[in-house]
Protein backbone atom coordinates (compact mmCIF):
# COMPACT_ATOMS: atom_id res chain seq x y z
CA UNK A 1 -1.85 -3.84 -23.09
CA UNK A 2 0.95 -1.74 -21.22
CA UNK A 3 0.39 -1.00 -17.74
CA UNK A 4 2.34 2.04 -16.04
CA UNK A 5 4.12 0.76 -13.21
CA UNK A 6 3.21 0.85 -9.73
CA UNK A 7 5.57 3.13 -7.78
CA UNK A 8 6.75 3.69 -4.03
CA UNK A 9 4.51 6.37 -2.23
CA UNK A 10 1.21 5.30 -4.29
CA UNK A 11 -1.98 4.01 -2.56
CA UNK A 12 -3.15 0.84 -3.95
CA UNK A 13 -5.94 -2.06 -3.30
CA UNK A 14 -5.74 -5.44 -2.95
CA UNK A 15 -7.64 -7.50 -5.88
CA UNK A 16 -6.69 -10.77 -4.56
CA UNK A 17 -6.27 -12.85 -1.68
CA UNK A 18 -7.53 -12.88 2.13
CA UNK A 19 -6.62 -8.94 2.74
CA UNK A 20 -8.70 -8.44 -0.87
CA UNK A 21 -10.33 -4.55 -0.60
CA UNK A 22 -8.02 -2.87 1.51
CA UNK A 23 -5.93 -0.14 0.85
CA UNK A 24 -1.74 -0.24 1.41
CA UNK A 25 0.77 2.42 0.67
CA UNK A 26 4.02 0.81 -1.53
CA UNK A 27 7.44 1.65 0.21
CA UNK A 28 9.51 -0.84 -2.05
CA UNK A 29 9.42 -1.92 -5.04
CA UNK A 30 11.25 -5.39 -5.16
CA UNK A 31 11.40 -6.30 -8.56
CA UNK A 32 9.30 -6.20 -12.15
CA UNK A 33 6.63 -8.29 -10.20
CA UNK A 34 6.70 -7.55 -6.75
CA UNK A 35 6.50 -4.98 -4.18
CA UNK A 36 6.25 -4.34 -0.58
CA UNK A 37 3.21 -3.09 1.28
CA UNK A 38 2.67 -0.98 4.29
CA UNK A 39 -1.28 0.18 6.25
CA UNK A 40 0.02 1.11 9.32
CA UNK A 41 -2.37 -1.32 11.23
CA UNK A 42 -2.08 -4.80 10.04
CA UNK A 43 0.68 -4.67 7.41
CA UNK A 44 3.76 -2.36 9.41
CA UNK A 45 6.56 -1.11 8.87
CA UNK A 46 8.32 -3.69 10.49
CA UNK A 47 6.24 -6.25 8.60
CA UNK A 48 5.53 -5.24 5.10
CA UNK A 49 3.46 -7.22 3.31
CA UNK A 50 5.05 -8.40 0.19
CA UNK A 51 2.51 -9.07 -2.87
CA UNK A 52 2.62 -9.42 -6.69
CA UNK A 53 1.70 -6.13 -8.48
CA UNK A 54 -1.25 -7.89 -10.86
CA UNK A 55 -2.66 -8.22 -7.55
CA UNK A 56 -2.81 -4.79 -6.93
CA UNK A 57 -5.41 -1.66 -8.07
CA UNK A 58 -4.23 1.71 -8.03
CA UNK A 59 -6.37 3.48 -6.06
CA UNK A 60 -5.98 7.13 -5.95
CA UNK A 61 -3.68 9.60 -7.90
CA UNK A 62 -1.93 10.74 -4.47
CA UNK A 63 1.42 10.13 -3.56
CA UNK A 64 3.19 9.54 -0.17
CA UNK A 65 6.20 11.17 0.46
CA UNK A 66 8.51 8.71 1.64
CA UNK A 67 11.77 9.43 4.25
CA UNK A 68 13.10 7.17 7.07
CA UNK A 69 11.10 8.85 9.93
CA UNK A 70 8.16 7.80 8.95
CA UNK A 71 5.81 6.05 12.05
CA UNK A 72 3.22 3.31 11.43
CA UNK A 73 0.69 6.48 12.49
CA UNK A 74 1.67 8.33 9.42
CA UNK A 75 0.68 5.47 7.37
CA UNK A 76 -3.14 5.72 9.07
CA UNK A 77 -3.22 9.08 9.31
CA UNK A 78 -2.37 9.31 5.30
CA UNK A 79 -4.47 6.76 4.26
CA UNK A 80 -7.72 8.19 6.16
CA UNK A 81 -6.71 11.82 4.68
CA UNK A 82 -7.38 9.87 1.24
CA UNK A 83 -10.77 8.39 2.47
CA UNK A 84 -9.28 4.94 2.87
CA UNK A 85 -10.96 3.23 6.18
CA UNK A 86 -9.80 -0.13 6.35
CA UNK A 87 -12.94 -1.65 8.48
CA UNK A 88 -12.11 -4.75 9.13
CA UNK A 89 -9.58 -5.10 11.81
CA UNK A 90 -7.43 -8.59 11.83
């Protein structure tokens, strides 16, 4: 089974673990098996979250466009655009 890889810029959900249904933007990718993980709200800019890719859904065919002025807002704002409400507030 090949899998395409998971890129910076794409919106993807968490299959696994305590944040498990919501909805991050990747702005890194680490490594073959990990990448870093950005929602604006819980998971910042200034605290990624950093999770293994076969935890990890792609969730929409829209892409980010990535620079170094992006805000924490952007991040919200992109991910409601796409119809991505993370509820539950931690």
């Amino acid at each position: 089974m090949t899998k395409e890889p998971l890129l910076p810029g794409e919106i993807v959900r968490s299959r696994a673990g305590r944040d498990r249904g919501r909805a991050f933007v990747i702005v890194q990718r680490i490594d073959g098996d990990y990448v870093l993980l950005v929602d604006g709200r819980l998971r910042t800019l200034e605290r990624p979250k950093k999770k293994k890719c076969r935890h990890l859904l792609k969730a929409s065919e829209a892409r980010m466009e990535l620079s170094e002025h992006l805000l924490n807002a952007d991040f919200r704002k992109f991910l409601a655009a796409q119809g991505f409400q993370n509820d539950r507030e931690e």
